[in-house]
Protein backbone atom coordinates (compact mmCIF):
# COMPACT_ATOMS: atom_id res chain seq x y z
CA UNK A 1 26.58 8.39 5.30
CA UNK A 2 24.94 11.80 4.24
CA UNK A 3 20.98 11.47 4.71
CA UNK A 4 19.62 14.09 2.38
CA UNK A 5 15.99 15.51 1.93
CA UNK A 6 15.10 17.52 -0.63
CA UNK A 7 12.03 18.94 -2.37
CA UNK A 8 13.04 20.22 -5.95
CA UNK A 9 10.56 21.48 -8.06
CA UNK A 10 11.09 21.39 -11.78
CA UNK A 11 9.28 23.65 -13.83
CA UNK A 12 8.47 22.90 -17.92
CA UNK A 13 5.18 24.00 -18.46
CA UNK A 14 4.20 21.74 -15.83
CA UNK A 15 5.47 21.23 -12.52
CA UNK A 16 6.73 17.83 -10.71
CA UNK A 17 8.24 17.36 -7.55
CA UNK A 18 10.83 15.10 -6.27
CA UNK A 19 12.18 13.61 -3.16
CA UNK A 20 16.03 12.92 -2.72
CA UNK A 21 15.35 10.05 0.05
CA UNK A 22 18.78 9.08 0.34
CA UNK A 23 21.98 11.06 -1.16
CA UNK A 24 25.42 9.06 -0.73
CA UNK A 25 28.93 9.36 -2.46
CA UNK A 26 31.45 6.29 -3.41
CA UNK A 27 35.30 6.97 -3.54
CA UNK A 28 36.67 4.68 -5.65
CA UNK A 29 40.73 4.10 -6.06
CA UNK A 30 41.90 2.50 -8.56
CA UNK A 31 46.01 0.98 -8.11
CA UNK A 32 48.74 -0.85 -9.43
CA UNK A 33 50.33 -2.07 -6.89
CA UNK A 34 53.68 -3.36 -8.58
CA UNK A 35 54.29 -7.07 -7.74
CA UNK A 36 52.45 -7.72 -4.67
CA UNK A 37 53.55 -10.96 -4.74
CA UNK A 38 56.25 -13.45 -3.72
CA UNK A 39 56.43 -14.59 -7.28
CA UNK A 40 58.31 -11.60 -8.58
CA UNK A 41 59.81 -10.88 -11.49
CA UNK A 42 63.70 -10.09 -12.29
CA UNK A 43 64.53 -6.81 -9.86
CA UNK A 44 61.51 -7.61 -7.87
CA UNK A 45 62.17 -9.41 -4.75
CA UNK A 46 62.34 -9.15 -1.15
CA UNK A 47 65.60 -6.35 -1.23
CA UNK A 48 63.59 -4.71 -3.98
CA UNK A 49 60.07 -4.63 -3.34
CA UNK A 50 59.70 -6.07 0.15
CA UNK A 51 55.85 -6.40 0.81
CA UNK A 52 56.53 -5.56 4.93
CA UNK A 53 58.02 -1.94 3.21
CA UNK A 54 55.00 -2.01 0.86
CA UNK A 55 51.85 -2.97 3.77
CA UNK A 56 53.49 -0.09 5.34
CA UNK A 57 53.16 2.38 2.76
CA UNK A 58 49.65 1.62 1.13
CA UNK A 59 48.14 1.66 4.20
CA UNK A 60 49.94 5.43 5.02
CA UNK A 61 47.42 6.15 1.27
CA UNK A 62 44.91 4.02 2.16
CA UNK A 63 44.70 6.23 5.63
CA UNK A 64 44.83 9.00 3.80
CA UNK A 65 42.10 8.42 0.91
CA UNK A 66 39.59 6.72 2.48
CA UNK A 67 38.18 4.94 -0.58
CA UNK A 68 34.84 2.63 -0.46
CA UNK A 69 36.32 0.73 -3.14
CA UNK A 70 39.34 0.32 -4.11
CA UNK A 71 40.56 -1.58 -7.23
CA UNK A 72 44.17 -3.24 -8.07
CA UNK A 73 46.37 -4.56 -10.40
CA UNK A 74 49.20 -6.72 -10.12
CA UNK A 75 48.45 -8.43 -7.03
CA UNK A 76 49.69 -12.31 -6.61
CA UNK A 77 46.21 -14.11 -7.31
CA UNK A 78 46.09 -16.30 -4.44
CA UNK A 79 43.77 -15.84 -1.45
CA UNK A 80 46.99 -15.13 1.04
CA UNK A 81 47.53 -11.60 -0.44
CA UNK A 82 44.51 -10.53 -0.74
CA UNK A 83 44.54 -11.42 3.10
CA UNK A 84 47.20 -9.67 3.78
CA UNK A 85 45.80 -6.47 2.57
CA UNK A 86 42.64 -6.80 4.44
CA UNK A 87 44.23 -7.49 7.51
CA UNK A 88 47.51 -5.50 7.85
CA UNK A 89 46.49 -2.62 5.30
CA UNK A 90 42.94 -2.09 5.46
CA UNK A 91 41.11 -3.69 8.73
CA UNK A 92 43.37 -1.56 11.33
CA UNK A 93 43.68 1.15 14.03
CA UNK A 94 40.25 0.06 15.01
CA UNK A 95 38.54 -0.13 11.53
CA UNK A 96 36.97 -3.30 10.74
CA UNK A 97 34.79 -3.10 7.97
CA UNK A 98 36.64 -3.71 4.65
CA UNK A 99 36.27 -7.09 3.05
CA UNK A 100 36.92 -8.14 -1.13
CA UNK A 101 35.76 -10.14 -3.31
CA UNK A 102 36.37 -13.93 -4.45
CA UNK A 103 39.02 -13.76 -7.09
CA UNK A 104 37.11 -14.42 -10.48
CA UNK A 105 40.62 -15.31 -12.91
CA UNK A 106 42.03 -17.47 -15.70
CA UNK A 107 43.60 -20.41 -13.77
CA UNK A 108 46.55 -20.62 -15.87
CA UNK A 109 49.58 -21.24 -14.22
CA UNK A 110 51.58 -18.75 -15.99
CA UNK A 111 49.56 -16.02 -14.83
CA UNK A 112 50.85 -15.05 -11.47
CA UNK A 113 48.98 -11.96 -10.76
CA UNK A 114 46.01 -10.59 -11.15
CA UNK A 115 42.87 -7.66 -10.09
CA UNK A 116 41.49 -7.41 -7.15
CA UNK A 117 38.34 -5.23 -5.28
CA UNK A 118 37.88 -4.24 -1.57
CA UNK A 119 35.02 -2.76 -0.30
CA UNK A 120 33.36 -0.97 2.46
CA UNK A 121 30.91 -3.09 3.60
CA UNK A 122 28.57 -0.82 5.41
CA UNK A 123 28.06 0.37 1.76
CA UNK A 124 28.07 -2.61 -0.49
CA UNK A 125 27.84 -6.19 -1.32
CA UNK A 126 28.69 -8.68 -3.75
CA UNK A 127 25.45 -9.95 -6.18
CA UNK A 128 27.41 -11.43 -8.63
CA UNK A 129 31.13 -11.84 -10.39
CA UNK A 130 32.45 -12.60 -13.50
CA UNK A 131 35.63 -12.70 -15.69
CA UNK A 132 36.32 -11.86 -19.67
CA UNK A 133 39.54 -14.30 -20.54
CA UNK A 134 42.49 -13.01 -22.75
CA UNK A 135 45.51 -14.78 -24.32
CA UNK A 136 47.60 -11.82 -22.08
CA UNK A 137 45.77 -11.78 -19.11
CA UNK A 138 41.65 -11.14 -18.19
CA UNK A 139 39.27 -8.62 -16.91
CA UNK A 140 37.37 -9.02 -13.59
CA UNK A 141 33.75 -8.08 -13.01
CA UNK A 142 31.59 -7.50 -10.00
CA UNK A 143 28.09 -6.21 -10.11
CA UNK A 144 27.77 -4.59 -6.45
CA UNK A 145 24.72 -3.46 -4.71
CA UNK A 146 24.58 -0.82 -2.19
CA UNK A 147 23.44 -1.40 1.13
CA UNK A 148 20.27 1.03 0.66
CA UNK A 149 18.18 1.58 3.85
CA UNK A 150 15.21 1.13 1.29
CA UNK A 151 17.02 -2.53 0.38
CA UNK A 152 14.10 -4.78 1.92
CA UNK A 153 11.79 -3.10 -0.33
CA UNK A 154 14.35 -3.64 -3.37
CA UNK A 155 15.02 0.28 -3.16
CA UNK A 156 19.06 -0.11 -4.36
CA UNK A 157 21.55 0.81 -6.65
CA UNK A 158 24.19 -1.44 -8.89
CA UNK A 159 27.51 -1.00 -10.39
CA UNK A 160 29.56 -3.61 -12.08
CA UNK A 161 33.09 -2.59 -11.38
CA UNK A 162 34.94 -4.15 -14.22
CA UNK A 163 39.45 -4.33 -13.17
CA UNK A 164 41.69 -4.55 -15.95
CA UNK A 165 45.17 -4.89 -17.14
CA UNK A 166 46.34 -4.44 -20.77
CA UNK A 167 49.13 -5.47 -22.28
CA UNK A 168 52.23 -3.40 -21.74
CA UNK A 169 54.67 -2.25 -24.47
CA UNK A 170 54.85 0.34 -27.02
CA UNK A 171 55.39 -1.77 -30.45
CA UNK A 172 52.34 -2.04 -33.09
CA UNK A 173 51.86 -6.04 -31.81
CA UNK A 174 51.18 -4.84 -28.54
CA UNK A 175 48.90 -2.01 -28.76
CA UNK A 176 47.09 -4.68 -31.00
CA UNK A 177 47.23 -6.96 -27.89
CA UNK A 178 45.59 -4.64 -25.78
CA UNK A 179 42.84 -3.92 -28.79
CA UNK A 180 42.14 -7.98 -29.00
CA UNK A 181 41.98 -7.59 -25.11
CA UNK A 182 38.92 -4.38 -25.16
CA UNK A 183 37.64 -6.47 -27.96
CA UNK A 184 37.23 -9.71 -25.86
CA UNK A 185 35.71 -7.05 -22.99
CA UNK A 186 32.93 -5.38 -25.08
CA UNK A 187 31.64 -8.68 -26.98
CA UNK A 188 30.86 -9.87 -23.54
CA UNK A 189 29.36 -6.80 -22.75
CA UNK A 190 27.42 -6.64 -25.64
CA UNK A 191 26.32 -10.53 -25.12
CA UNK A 192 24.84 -9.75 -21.93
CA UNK A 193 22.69 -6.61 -24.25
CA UNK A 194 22.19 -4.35 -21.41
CA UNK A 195 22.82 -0.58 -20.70
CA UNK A 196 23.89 -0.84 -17.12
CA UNK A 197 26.40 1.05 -14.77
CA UNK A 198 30.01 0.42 -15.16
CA UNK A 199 33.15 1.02 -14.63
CA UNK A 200 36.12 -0.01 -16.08
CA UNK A 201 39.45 0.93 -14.16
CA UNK A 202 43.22 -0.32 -14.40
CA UNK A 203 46.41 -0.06 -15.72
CA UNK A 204 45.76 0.54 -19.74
CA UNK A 205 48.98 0.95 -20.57
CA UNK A 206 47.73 3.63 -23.62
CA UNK A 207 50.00 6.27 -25.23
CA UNK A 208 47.50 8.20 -26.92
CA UNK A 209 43.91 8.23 -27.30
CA UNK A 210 44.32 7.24 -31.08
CA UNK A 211 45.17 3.69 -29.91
CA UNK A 212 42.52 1.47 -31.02
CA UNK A 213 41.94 -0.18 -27.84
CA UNK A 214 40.60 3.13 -26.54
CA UNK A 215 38.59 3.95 -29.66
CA UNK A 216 36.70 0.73 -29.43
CA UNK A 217 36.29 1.49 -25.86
CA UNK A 218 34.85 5.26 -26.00
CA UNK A 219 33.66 5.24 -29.93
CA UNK A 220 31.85 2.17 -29.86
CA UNK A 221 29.19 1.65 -32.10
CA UNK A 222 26.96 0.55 -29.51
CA UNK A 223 25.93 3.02 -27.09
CA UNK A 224 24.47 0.81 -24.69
CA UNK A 225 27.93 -0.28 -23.68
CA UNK A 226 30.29 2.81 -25.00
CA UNK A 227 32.32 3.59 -21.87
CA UNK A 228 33.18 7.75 -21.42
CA UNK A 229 36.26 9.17 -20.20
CA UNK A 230 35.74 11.42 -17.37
CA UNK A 231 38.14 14.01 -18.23
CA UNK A 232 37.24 14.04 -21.60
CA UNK A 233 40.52 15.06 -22.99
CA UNK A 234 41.80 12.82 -26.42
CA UNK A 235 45.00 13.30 -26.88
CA UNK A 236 48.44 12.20 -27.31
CA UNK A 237 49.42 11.91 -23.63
CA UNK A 238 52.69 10.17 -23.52
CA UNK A 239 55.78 12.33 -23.04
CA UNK A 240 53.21 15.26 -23.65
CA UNK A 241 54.00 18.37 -21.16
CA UNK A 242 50.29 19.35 -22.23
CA UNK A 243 48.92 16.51 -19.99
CA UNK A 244 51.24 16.43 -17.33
CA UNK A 245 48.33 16.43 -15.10
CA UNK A 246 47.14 13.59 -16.62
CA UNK A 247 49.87 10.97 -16.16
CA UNK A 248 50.27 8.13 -13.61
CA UNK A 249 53.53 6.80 -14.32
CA UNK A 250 56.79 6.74 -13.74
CA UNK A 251 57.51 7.98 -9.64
CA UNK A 252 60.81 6.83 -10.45
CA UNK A 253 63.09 8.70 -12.78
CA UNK A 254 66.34 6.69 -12.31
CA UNK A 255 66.22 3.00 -12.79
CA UNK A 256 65.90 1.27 -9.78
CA UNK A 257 65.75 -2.57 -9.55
CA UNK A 258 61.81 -2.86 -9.51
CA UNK A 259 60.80 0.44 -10.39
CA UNK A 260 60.46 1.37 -13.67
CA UNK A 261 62.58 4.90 -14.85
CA UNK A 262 61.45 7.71 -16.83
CA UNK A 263 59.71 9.92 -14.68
CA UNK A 264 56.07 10.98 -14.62
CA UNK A 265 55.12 11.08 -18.33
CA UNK A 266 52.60 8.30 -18.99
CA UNK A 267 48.73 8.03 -18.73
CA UNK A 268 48.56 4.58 -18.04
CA UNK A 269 46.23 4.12 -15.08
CA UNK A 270 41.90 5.23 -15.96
CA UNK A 271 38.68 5.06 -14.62
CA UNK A 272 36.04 5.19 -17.27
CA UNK A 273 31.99 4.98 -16.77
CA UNK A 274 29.01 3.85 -18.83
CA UNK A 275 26.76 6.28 -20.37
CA UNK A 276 24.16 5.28 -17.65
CA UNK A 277 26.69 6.52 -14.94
CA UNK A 278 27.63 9.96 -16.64
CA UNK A 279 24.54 11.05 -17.77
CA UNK A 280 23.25 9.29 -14.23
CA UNK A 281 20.61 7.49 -15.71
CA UNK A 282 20.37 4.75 -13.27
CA UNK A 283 20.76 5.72 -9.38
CA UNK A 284 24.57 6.12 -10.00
CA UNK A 285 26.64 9.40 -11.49
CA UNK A 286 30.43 10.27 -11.82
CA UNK A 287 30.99 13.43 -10.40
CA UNK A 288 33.62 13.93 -13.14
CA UNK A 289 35.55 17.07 -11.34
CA UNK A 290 36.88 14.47 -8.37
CA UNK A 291 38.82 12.33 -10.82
CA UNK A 292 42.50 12.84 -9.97
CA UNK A 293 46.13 10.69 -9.81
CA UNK A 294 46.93 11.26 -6.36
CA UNK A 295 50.28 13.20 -5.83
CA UNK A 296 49.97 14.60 -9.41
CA UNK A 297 50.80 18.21 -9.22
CA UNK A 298 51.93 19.30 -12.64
CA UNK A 299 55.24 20.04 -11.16
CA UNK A 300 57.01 16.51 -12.08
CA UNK A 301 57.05 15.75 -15.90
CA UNK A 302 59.96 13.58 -17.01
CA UNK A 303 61.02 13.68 -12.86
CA UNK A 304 60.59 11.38 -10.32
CA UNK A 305 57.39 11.95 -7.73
CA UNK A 306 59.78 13.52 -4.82
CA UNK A 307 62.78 15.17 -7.10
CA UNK A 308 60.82 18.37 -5.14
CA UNK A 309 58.20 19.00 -3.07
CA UNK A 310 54.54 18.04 -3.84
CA UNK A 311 51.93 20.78 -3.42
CA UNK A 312 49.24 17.88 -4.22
CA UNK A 313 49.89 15.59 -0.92
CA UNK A 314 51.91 15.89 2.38
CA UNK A 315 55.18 14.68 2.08
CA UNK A 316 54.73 11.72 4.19
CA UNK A 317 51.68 10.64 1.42
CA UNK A 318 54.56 11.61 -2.20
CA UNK A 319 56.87 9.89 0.11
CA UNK A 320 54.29 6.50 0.41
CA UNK A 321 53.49 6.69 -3.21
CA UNK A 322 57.38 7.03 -4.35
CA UNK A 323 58.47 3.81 -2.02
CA UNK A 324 55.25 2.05 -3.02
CA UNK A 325 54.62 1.96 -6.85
CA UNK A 326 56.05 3.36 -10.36
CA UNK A 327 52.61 4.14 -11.24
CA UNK A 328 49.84 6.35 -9.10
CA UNK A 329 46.29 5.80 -7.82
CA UNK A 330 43.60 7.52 -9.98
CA UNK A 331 40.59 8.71 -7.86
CA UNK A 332 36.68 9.63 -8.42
CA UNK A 333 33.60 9.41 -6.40
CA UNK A 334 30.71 8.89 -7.57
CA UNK A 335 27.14 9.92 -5.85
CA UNK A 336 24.47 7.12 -5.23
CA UNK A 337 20.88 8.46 -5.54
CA UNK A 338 17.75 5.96 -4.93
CA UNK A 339 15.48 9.04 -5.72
CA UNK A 340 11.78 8.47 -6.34
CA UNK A 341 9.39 10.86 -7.76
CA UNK A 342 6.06 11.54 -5.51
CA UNK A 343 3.97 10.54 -9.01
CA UNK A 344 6.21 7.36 -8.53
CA UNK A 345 5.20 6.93 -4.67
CA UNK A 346 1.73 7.58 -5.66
CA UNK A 347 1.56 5.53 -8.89
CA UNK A 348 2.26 2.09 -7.93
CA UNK A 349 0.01 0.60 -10.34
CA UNK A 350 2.20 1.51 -13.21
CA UNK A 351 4.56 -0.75 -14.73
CA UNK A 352 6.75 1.11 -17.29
CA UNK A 353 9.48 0.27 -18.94
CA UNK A 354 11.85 2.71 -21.08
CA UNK A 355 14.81 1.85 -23.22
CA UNK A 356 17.33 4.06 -22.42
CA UNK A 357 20.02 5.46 -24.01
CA UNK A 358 17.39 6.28 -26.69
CA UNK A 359 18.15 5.73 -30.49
CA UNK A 360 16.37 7.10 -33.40
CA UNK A 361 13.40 5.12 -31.83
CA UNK A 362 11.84 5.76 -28.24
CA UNK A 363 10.78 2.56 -26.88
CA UNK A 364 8.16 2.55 -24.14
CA UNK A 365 6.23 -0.20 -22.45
CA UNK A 366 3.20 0.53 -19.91
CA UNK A 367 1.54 -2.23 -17.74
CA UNK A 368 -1.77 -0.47 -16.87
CA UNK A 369 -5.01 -2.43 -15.40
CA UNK A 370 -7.43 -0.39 -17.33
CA UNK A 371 -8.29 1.50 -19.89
CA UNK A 372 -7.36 5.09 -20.22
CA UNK A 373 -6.14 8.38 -21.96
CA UNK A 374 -2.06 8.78 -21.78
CA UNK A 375 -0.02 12.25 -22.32
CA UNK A 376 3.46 11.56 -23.90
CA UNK A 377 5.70 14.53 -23.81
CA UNK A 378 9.41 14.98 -24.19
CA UNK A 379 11.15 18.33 -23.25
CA UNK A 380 14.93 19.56 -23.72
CA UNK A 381 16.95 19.81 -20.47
CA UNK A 382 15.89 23.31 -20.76
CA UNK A 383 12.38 22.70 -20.64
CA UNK A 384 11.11 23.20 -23.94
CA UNK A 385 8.28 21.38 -25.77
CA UNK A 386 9.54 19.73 -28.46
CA UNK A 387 6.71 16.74 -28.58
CA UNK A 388 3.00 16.28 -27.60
CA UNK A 389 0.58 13.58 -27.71
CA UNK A 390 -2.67 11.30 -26.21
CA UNK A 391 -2.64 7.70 -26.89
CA UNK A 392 -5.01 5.52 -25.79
CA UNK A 393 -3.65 2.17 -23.59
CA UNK A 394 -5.80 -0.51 -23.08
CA UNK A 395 -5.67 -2.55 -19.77
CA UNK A 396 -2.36 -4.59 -19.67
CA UNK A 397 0.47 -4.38 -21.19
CA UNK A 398 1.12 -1.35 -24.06
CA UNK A 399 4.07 -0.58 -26.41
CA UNK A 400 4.37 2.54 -28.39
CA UNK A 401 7.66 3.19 -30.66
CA UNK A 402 8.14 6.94 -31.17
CA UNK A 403 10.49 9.17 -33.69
CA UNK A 404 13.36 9.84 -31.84
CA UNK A 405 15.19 12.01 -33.92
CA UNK A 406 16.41 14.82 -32.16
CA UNK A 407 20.53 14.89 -31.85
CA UNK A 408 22.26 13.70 -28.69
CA UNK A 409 21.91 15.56 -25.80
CA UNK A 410 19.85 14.76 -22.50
CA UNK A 411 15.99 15.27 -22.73
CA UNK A 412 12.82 14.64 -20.68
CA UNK A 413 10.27 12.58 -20.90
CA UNK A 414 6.73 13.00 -18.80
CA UNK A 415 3.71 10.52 -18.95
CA UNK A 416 0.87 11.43 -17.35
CA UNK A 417 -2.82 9.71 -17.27
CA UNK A 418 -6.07 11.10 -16.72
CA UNK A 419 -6.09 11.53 -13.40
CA UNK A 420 -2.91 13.81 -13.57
CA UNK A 421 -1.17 11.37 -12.00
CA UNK A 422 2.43 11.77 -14.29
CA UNK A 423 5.98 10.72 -14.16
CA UNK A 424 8.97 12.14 -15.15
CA UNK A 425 12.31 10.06 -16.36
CA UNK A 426 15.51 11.68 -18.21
CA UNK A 427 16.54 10.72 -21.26
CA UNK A 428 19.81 10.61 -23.11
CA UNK A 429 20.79 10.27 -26.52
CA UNK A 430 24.43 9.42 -27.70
């Protein structure tokens, strides 16, 4: 773990300081691991896809990545291969502090597979699970905590990993499959009405960013739980030369039993975040430039992942991923920061509350146990003034609802009372 301090001060007309207590980053993979499972489809079987061959080769990646959390699709949904990852994958050559989580599914019979999440222990824990059913299949959530050394004193940081896997196919009835499928996801999300930090990874199986499905999921009407795409790049990205860093799918280019053939030329596989995680609103931020399909060099569109050498990996690594998978891990970290302000260390008789992302309304709520005299001011990210006022708070609890119409971008806001005492909280409207 990186321990971190830091003293930053931030100038805007007025100054306030901040501590970085504890500065920490997640890697996250996200995988489809192609039939782990005994129950395999036609081609996929013991010649085919034999899961000694396959322990053998994810744990070669694994080795190699390191992830804290790593996230899979396509994994038989009973308890025994899950197991068998932790144990002949993950917990070896001395390491012995991976675990996962309970499977959260659709019992249905005819599903056979499913998502799964291992962690790093050291650095998280389970609070709580839950799963979004589809007619094709469902999406798993789990709302980690991280293992803060400020956790006694509730000083911690959450993300609800959300594992998916949408409907495969290129014809109109299943891209609308995999639309009723996001649908199902952010009606759930929007039940539970809050703006927290998420991630949605798996195997999308999208063509283009015009598909619906992926509309609904980064163009959603409500911000609060409007995913972004790290690599921000719309597009057409099937068979597209233009994003052949992009794509995740096929390492195969000849047909081979299991494997599906075609070459690298799909963008199947994504990791998208909440607004709270990109604009790092809450404890938790992408760091957007990590996010990478492992082995993707640029140098195989329409090939297969070892037709040539791969300047991304060693050999022994495009070797793993060819022998393992059709499709490629996708890769980001993200950077855990339980930061406090000193106003906040010296302020603990403040309550507040502020609803963020921020509409055309700025929503505040201050708990105060007496009377007094309350600056409100909100600066740009470059430190301009763009609003000023007192108000006067009476002991208890206080709302104020403020204009907010200033167009999306990240902004400041600082209260401060009358004995200068002041804090400081970002802002983001989308």
């Amino acid at each position: 773990m990186k321990i971190a301090i830091k003293i930053l001060l931030l100038t805007i007309g007025v100054s306030a300081f901040f501590i970085d207590l504890r500065a920490d980053t997640i890697t996250h993979m996200q995988y489809n691991l192609l039939y782990y499972t005994n129950n395999g489809v036609e081609g996929c079987n013991e010649m085919t896809n034999n899961l000694d061959a396959k322990d053998a080769n994810l744990k070669k990646i694994v080795k190699y990545v390191q992830p804290d959390v790593l996230t899979v699709n396509e994994i038989g949904k009973e308890s025994s291969y899950a197991d068998r990852i932790l144990y002949t994958v993950l917990n070896t050559d001395g390491v012995n502090y991976y675990g996962y989580c309970p499977v959260v599914s659709n019992p249905s019979s005819y599903i056979t597979i499913g998502n799964r999440l291992f962690y790093d222990t050291r650095k998280l824990a389970l609070k709580s699970s839950f799963y979004v059913p589809t007619s094709v299949g469902y999406f798993n959530a789990y709302r980690m905590y991280y293992r803060s050394e400020g956790l006694s004193h509730g000083d911690t940081a959450f993300i609800t990993f959300i594992v998916c896997h949408l409907k495969a196919g290129s014809y109109d009835d299943n891209e609308e499959a995999r639309y009723t499928q996001v649908q199902a996801l952010m009606n759930r999300l929007e039940s539970i009405g809050v703006a927290d930090n998420y991630v949605l990874s798996g195997d999308m199986n999208l063509y283009t960013a015009e598909e619906a499905a992926y509309q609904h999921l980064i163009h959603n009407n409500n911000s609060m739980i409007r995913f972004f795409d790290p690599l921000d790049q719309e597009g057409a990205w099937g068979s597209n030369y233009n994003y052949r860093f992009l794509h995740t799918q096929s390492t195969h280019n000849n047909g081979a039993d299991c494997f599906s053939s075609g070459g690298m030329d799909d963008r199947f596989d994504l990791i998208l975040v909440s607004g709270n995680i990109y604009y790092n609103l809450n404890k938790v931020q992408s760091l957007n430039e990590t996010y990478h399909a492992l082995g993707q060099d640029g140098n195989h569109f329409n090939s297969s992942l070892i037709e040539s050498s791969n300047s991304a990996v060693p050999a022994n690594i495009a070797t793993a991923l060819y022998n393992m998978s059709d499709h490629l891990p996708v890769i980001m970290q993200y950077e855990i920061d339980a930061s406090l302000s000193l106003a906040d260390l010296e302020l603990p008789k403040w309550n507040i509350f502020v609803e963020n992302p921020v509409s055309d309304r700025l929503q505040i709520s201050i708990d105060n146990p007496q009377n007094d005299i309350f600056t409100i001011e909100i600066f740009s990210i470059e430190g301009r003034l763009l609003y000023h006022s007192n108000q006067s708070f009476q002991s208890g609890k206080n709302n104020i609802s403020l204009n907010f119409t200033f167009t999306p971008s990240v902004y400041l806001l600082k209260i401060s009372d009358s004995q200068h005492h002041s804090i400081l909280k970002k802002l983001v409207k989308f």
